[in-house]
PDB file of N, CA and C in Angstrom:
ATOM      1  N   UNK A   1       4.616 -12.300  -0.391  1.00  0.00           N
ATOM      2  CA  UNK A   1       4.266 -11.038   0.230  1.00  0.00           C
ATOM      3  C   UNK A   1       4.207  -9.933  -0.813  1.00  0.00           C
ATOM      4  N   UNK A   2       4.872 -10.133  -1.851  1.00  0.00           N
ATOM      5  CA  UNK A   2       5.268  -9.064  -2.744  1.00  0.00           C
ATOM      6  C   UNK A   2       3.633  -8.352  -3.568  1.00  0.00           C
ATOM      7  N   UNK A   3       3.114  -9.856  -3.734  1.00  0.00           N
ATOM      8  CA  UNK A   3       2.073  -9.626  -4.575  1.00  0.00           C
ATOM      9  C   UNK A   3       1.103  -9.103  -3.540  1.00  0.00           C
ATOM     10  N   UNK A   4       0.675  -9.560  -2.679  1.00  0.00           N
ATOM     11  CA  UNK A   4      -0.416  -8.995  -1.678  1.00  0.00           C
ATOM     12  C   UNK A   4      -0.056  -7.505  -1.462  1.00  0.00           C
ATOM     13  N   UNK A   5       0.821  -7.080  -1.305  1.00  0.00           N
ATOM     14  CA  UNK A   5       1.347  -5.858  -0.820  1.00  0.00           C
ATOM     15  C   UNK A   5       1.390  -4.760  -2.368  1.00  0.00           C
ATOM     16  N   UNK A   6       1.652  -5.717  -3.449  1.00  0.00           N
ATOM     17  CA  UNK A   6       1.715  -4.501  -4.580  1.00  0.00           C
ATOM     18  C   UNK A   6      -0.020  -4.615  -4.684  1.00  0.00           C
ATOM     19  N   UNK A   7      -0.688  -5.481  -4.364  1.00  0.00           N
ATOM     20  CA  UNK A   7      -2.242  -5.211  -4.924  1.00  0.00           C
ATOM     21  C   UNK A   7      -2.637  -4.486  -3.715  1.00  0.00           C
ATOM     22  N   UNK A   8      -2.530  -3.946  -3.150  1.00  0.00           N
ATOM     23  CA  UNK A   8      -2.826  -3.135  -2.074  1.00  0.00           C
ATOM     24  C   UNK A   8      -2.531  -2.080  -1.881  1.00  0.00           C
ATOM     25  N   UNK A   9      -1.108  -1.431  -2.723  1.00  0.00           N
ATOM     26  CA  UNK A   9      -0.690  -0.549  -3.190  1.00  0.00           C
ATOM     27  C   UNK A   9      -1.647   0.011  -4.673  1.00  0.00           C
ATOM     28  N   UNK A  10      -2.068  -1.019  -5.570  1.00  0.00           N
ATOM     29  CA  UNK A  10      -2.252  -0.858  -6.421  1.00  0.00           C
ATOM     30  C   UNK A  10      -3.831   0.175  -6.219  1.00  0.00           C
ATOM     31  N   UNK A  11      -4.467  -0.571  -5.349  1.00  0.00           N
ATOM     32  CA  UNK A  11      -5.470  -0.176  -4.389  1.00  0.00           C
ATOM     33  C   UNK A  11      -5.551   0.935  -4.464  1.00  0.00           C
ATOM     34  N   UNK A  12      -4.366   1.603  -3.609  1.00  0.00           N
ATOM     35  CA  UNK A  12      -4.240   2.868  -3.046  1.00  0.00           C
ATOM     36  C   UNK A  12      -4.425   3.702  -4.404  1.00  0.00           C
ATOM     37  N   UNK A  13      -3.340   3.618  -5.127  1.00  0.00           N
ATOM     38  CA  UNK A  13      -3.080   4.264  -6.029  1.00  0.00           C
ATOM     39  C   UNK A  13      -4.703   5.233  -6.581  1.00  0.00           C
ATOM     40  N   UNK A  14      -5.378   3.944  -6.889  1.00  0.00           N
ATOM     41  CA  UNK A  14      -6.637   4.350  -7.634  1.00  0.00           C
ATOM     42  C   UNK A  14      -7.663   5.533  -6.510  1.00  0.00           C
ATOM     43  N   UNK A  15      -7.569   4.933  -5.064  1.00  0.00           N
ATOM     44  CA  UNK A  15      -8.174   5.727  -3.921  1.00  0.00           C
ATOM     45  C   UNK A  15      -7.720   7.067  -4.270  1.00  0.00           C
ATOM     46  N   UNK A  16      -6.357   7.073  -4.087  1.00  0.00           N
ATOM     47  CA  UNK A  16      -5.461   8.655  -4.186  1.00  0.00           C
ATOM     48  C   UNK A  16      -6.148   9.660  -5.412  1.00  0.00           C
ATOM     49  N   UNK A  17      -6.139   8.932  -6.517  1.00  0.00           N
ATOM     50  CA  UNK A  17      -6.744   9.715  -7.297  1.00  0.00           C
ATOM     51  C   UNK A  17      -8.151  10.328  -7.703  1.00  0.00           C
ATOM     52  N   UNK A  18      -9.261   8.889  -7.032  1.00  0.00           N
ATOM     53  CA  UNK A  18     -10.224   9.451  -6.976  1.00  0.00           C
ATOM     54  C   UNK A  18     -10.042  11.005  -5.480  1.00  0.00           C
ATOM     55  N   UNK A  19      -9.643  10.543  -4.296  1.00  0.00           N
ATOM     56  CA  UNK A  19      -9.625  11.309  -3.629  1.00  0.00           C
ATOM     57  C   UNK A  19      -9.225  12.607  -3.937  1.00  0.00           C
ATOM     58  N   UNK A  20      -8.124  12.977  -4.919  1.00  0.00           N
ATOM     59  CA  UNK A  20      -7.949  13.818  -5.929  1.00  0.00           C
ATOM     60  C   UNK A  20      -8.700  15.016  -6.814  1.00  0.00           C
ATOM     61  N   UNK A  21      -9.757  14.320  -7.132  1.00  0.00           N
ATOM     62  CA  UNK A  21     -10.554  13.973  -7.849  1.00  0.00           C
ATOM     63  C   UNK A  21     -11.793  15.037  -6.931  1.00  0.00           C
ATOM     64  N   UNK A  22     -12.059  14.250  -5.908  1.00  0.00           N
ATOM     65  CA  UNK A  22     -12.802  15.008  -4.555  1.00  0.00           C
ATOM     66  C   UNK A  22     -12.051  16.079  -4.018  1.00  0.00           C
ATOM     67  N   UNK A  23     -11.204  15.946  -3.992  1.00  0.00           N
ATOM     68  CA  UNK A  23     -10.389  17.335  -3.352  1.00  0.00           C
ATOM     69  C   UNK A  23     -10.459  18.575  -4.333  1.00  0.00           C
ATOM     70  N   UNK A  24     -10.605  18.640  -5.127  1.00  0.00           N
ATOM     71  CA  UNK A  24     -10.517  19.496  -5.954  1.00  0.00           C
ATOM     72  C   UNK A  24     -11.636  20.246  -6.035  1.00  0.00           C
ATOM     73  N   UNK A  25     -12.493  19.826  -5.433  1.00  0.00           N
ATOM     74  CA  UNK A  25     -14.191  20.329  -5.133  1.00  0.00           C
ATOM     75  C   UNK A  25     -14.055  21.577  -4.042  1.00  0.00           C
ATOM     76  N   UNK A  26     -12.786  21.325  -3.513  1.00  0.00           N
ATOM     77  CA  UNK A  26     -12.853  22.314  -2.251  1.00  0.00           C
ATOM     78  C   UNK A  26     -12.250  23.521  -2.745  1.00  0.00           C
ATOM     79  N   UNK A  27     -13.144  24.772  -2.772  1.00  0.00           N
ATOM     80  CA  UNK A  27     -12.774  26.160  -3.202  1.00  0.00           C
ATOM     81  C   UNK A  27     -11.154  26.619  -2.443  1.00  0.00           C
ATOM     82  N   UNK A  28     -11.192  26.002  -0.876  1.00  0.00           N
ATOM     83  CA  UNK A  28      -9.796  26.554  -0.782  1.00  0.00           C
ATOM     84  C   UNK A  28      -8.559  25.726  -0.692  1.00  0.00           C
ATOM     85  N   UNK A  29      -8.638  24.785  -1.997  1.00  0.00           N
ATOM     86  CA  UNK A  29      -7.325  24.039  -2.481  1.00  0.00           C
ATOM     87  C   UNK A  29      -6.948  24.516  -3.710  1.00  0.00           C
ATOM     88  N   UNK A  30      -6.441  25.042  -4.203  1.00  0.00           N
ATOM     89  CA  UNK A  30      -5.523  25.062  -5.348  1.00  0.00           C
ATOM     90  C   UNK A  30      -5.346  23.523  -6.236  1.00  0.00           C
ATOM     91  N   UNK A  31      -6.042  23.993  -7.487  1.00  0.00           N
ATOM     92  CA  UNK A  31      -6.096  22.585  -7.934  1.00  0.00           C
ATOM     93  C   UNK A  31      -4.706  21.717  -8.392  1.00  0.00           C
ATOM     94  N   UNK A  32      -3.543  22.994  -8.750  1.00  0.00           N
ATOM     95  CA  UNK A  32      -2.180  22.504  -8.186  1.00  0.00           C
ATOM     96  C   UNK A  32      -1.382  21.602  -7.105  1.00  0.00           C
ATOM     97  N   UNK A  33      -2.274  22.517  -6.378  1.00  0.00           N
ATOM     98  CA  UNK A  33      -1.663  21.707  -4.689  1.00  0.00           C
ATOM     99  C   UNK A  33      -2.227  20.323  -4.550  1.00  0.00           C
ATOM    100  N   UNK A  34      -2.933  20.574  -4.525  1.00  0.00           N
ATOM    101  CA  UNK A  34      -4.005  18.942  -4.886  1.00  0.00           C
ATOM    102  C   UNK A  34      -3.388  18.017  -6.151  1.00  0.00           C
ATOM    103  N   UNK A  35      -2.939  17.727  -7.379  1.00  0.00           N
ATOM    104  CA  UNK A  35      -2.678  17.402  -8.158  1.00  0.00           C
ATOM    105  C   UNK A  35      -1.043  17.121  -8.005  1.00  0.00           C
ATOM    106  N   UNK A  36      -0.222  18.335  -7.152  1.00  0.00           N
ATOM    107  CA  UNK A  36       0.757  17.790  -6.949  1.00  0.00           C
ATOM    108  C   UNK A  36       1.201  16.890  -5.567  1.00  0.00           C
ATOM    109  N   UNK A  37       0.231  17.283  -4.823  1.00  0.00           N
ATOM    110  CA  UNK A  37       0.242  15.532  -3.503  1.00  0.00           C
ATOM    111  C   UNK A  37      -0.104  14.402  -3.755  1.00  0.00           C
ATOM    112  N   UNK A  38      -1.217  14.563  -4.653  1.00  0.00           N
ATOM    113  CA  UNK A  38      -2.369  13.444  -5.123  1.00  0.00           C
ATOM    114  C   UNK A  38      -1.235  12.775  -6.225  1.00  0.00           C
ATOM    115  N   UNK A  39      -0.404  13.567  -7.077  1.00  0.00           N
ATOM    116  CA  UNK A  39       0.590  12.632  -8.126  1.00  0.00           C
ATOM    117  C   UNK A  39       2.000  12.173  -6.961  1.00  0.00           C
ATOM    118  N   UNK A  40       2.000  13.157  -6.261  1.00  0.00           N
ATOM    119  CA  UNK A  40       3.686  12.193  -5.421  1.00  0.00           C
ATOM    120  C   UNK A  40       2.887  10.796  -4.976  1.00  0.00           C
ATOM    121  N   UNK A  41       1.713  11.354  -4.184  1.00  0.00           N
ATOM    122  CA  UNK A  41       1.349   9.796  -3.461  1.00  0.00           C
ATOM    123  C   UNK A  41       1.076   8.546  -4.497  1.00  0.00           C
ATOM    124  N   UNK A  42       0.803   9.230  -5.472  1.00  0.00           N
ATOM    125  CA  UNK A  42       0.643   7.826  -6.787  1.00  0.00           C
ATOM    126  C   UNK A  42       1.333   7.484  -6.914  1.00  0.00           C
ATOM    127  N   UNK A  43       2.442   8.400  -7.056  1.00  0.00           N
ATOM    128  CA  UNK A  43       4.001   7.551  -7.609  1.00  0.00           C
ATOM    129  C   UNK A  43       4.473   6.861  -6.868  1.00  0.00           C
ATOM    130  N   UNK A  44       4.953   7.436  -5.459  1.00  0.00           N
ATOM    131  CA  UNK A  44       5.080   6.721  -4.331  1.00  0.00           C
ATOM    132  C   UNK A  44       4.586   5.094  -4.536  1.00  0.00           C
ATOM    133  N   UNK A  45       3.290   4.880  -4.845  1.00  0.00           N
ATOM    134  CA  UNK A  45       2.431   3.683  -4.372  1.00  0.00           C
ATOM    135  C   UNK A  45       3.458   3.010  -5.738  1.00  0.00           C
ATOM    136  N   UNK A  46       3.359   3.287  -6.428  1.00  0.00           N
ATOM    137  CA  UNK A  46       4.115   2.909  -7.927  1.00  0.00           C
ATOM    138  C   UNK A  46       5.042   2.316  -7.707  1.00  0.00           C
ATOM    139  N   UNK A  47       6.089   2.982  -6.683  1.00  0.00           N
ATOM    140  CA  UNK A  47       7.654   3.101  -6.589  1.00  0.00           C
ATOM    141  C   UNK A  47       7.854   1.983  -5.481  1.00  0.00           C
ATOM    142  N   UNK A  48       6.491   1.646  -4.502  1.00  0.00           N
ATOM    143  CA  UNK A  48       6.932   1.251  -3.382  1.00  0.00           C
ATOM    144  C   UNK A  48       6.626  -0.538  -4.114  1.00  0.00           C
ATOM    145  N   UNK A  49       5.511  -0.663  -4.808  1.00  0.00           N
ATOM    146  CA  UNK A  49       5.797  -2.043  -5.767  1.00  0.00           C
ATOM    147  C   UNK A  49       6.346  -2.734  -5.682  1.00  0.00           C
ATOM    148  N   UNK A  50       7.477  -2.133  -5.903  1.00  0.00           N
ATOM    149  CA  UNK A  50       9.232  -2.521  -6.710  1.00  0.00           C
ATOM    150  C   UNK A  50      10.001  -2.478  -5.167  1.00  0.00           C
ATOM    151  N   UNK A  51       9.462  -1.968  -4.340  1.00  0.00           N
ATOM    152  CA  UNK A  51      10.428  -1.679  -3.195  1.00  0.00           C
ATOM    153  C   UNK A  51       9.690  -2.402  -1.835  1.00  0.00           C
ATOM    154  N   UNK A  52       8.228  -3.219  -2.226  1.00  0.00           N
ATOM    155  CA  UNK A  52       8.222  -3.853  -1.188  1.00  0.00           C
ATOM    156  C   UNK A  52       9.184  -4.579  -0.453  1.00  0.00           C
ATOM    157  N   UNK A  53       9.882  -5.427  -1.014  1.00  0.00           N
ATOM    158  CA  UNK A  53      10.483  -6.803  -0.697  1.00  0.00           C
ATOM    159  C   UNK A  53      12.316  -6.730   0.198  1.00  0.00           C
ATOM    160  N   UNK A  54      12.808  -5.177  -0.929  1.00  0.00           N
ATOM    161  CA  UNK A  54      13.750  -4.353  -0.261  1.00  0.00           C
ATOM    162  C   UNK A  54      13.702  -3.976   1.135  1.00  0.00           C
ATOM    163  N   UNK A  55      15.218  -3.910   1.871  1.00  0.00           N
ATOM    164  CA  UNK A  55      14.804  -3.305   3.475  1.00  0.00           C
ATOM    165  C   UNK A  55      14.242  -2.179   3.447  1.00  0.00           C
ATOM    166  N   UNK A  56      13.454  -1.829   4.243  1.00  0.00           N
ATOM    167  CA  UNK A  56      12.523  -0.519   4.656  1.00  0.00           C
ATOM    168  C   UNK A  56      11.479  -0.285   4.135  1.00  0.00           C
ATOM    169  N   UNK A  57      11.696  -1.250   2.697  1.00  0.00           N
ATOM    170  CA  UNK A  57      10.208  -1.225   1.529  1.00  0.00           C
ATOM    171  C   UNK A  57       8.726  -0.742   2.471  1.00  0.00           C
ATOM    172  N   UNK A  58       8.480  -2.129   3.836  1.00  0.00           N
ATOM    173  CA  UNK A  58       7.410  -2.369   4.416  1.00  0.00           C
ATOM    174  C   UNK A  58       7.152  -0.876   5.235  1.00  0.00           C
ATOM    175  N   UNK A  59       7.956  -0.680   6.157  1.00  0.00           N
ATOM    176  CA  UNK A  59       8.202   0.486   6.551  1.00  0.00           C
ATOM    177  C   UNK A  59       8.219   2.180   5.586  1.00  0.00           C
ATOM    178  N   UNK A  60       8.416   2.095   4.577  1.00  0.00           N
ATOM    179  CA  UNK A  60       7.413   2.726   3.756  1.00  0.00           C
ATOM    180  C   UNK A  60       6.464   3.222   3.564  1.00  0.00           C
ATOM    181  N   UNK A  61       5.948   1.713   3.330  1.00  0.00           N
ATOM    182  CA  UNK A  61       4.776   1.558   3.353  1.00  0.00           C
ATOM    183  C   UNK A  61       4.040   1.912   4.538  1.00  0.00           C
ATOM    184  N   UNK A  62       4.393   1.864   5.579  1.00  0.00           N
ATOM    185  CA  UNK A  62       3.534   2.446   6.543  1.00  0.00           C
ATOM    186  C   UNK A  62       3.523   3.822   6.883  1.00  0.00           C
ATOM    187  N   UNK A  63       4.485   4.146   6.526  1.00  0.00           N
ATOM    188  CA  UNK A  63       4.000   5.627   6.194  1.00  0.00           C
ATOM    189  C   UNK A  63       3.771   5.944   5.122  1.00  0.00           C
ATOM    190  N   UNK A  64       3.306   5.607   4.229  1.00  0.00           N
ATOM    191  CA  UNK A  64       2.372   6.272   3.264  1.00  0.00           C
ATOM    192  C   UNK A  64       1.008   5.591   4.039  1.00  0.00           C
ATOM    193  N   UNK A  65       0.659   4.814   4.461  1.00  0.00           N
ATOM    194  CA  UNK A  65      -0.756   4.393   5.350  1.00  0.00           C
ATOM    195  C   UNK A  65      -0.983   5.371   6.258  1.00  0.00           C
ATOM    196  N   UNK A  66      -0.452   6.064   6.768  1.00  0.00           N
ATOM    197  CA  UNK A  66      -0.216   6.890   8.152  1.00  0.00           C
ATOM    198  C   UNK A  66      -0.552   8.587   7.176  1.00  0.00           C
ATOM    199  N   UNK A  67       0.179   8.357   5.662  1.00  0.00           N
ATOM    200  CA  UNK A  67      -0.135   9.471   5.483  1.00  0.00           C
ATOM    201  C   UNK A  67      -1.450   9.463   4.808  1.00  0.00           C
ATOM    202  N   UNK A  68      -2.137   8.095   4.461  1.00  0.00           N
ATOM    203  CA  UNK A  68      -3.274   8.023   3.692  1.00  0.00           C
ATOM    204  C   UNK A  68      -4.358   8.826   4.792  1.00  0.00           C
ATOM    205  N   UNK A  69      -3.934   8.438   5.974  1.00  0.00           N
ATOM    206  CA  UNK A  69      -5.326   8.645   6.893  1.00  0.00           C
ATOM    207  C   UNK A  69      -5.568  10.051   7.531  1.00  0.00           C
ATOM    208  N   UNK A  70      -4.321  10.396   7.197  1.00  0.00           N
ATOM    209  CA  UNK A  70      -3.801  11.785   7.502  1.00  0.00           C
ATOM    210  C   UNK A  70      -4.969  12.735   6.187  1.00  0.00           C
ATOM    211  N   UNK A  71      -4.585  12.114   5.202  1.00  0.00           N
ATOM    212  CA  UNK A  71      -5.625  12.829   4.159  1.00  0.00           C
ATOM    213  C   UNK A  71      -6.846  13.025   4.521  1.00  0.00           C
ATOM    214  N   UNK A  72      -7.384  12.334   5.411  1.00  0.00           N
ATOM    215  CA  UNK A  72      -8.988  12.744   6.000  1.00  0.00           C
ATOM    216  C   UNK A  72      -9.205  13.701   6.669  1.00  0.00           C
ATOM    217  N   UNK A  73      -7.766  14.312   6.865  1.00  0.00           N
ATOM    218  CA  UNK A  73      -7.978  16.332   7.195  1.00  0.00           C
ATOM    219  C   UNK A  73      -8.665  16.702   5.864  1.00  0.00           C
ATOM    220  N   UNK A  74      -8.369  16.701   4.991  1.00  0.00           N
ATOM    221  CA  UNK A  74      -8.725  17.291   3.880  1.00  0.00           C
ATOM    222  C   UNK A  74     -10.045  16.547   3.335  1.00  0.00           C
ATOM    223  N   UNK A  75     -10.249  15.463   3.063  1.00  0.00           N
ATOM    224  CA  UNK A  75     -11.186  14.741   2.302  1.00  0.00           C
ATOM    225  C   UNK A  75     -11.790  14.037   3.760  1.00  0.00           C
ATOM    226  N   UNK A  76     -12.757  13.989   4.462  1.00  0.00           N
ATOM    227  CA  UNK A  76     -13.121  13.516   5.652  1.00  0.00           C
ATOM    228  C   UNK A  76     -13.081  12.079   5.325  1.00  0.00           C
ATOM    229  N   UNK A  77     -13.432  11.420   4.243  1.00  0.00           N
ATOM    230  CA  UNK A  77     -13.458  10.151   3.748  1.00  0.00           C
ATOM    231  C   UNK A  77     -12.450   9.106   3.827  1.00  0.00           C
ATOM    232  N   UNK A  78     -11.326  10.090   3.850  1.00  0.00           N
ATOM    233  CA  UNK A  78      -9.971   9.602   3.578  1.00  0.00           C
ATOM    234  C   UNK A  78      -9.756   8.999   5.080  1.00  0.00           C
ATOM    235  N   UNK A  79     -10.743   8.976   6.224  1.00  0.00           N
ATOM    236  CA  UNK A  79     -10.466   8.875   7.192  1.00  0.00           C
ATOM    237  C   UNK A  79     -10.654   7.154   7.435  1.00  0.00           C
ATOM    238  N   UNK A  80     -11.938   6.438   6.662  1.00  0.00           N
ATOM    239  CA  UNK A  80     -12.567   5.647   6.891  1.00  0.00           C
ATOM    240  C   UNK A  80     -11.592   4.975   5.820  1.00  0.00           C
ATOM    241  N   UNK A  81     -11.224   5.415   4.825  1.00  0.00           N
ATOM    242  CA  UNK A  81     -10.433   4.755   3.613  1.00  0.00           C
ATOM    243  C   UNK A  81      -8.982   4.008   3.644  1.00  0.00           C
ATOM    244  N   UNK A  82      -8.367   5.713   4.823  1.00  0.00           N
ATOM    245  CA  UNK A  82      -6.694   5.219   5.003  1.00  0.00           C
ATOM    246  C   UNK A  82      -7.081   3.723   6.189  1.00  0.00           C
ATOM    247  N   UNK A  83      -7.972   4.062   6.897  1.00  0.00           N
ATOM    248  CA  UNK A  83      -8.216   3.082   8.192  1.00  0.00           C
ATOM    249  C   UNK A  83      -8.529   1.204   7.510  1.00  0.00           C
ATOM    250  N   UNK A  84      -9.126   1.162   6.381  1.00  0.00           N
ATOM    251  CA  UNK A  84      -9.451   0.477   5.518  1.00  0.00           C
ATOM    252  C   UNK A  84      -7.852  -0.209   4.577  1.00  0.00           C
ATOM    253  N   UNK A  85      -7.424   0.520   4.094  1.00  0.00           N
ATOM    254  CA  UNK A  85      -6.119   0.251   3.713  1.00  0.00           C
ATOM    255  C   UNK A  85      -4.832  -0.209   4.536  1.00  0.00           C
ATOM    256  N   UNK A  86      -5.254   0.758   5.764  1.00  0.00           N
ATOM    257  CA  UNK A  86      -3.883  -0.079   6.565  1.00  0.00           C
ATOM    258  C   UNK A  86      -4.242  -1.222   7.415  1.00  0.00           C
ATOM    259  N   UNK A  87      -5.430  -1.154   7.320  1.00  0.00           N
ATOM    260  CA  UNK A  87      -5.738  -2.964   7.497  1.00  0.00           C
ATOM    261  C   UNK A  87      -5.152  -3.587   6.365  1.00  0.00           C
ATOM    262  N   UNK A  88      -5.301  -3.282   5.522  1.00  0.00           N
ATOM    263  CA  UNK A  88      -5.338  -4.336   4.239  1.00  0.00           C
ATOM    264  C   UNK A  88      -3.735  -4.466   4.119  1.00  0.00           C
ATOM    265  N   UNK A  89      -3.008  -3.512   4.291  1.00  0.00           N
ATOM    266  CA  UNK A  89      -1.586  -3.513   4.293  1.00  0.00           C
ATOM    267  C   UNK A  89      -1.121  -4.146   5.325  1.00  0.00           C
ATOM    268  N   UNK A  90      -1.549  -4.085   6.622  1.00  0.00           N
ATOM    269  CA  UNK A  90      -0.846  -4.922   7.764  1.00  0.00           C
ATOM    270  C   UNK A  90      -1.375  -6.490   7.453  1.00  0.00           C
ATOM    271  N   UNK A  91      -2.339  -7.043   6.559  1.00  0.00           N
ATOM    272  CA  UNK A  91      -2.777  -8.327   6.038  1.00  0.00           C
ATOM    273  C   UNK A  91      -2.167  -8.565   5.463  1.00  0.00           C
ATOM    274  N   UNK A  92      -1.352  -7.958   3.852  1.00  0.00           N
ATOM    275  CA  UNK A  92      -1.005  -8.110   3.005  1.00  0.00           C
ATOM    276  C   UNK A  92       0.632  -8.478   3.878  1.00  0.00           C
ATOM    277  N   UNK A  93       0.887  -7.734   4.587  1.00  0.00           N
ATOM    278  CA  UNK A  93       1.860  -7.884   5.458  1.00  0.00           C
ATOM    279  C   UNK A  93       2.100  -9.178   6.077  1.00  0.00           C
ATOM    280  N   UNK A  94       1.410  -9.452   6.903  1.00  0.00           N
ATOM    281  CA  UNK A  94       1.115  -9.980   7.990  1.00  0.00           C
ATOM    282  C   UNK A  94       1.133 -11.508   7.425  1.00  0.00           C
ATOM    283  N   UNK A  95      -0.160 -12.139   6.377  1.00  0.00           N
ATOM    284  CA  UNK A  95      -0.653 -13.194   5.467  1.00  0.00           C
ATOM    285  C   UNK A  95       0.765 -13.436   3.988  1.00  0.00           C
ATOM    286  N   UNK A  96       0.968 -12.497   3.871  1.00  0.00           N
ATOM    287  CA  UNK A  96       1.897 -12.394   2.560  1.00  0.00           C
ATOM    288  C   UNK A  96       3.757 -13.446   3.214  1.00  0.00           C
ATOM    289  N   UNK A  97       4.110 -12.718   4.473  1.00  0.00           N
ATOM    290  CA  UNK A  97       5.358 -13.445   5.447  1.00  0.00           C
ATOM    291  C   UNK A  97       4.926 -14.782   5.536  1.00  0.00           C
ATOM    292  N   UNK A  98       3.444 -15.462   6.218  1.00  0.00           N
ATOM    293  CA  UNK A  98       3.007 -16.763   6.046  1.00  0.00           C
ATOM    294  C   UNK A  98       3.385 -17.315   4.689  1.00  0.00           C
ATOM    295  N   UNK A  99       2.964 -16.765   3.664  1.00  0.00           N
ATOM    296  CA  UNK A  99       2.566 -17.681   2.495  1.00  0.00           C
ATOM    297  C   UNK A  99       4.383 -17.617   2.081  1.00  0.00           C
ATOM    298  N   UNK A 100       5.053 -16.855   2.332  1.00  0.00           N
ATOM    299  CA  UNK A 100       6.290 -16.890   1.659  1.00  0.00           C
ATOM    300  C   UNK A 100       7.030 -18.378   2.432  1.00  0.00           C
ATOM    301  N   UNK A 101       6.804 -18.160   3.990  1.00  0.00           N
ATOM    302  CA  UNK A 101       7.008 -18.853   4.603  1.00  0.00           C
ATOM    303  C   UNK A 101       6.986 -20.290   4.639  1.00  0.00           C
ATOM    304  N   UNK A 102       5.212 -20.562   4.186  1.00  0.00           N
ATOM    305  CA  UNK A 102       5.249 -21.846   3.711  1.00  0.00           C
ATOM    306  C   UNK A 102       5.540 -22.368   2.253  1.00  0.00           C
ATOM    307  N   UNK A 103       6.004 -21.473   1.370  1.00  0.00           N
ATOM    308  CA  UNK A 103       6.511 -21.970  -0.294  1.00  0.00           C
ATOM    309  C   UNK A 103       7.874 -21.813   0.241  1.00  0.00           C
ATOM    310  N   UNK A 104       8.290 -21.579   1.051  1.00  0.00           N
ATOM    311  CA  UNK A 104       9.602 -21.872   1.622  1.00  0.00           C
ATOM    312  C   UNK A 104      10.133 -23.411   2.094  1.00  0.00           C
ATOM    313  N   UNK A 105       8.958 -23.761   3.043  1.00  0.00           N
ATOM    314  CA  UNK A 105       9.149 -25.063   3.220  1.00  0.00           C
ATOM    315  C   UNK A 105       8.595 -25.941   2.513  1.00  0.00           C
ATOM    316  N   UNK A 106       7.305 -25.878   1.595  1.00  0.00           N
ATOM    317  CA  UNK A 106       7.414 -26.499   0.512  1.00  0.00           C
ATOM    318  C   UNK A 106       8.513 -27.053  -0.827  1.00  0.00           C
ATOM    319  N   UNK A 107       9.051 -25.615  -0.498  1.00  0.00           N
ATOM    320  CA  UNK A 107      10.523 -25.909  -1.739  1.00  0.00           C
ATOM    321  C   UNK A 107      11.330 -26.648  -1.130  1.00  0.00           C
ATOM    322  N   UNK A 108      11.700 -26.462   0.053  1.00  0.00           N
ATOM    323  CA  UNK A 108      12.456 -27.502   0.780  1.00  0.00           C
ATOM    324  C   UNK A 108      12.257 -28.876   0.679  1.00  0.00           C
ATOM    325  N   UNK A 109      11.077 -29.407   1.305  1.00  0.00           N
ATOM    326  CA  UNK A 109      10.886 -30.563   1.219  1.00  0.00           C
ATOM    327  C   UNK A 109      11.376 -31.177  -0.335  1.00  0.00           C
ATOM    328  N   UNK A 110      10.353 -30.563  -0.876  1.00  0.00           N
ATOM    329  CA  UNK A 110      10.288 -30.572  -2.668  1.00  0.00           C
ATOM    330  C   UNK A 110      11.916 -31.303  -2.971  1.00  0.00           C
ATOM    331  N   UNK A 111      12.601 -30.583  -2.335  1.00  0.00           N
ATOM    332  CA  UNK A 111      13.900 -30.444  -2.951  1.00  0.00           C
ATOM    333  C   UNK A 111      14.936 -31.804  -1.981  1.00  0.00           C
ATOM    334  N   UNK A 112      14.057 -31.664  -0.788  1.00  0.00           N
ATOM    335  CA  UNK A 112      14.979 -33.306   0.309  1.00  0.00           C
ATOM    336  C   UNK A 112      14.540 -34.336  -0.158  1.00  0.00           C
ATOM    337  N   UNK A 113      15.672 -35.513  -0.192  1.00  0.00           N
ATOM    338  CA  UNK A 113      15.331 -36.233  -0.498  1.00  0.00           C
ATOM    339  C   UNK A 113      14.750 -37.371   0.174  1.00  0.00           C
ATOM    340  N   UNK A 114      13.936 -38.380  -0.312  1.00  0.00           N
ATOM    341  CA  UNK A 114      13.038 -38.656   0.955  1.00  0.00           C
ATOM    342  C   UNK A 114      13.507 -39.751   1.409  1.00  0.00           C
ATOM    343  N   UNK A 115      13.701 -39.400   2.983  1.00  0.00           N
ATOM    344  CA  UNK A 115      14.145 -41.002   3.759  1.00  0.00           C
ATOM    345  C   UNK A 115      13.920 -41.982   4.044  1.00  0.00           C
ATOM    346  N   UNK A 116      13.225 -42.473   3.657  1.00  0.00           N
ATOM    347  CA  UNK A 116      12.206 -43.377   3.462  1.00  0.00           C
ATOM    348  C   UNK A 116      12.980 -44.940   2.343  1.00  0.00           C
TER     349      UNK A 116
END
């Protein structure tokens, strides 16, 4: 799960900044204000990496998804983008618990010895 979920983060990261990037086009943002949401949410995505796998990691993560889409007040784009991502996060989610699941019982077996 770890990996699906940090490449999906990793994702974000790059979105945030182009979106950044676009925001800054708008005469009534402060290119401050913009630069300093646009860097927490990077870091955030950075920080949450390392903190998928931890309790609440996932949960996190969904709110920074919740706040990605939220950004499409500001960047209208961000609307179709966050909606795009928290698919990909509830997959990464969702597909990532499977696959752990079954290298789980793979190791198992792997590891019983056979009755046979």
């Amino acid at each position: 799960m770890r990996t699906l979920c940090s490449s999906t983060l990793i994702g974000e990261f790059m979105v945030i900044g182009f979106a950044g990037l676009v925001a800054m086009k708008d005469p009534d943002l402060s290119m401050a204000a913009v630069w300093t949401v646009s860097g927490i949410a990077m870091f955030l995505c950075l920080v949450l990496c390392g903190l998928v796998t931890r309790p609440g990691g996932i949960a996190l993560g969904w709110a920074l998804q919740i706040a990605l889409v939220a950004a499409g007040f500001v960047v209208p784009t961000m609307f179709f983008m966050g909606a795009v991502f928290a698919a990909l996060w509830w997959a990464s989610v969702h597909y990532g618990r499977k696959i752990d699941e079954a290298k789980a019982r793979f190791a198992a077996q792997a590891e019983a010895p056979d009755a046979v």
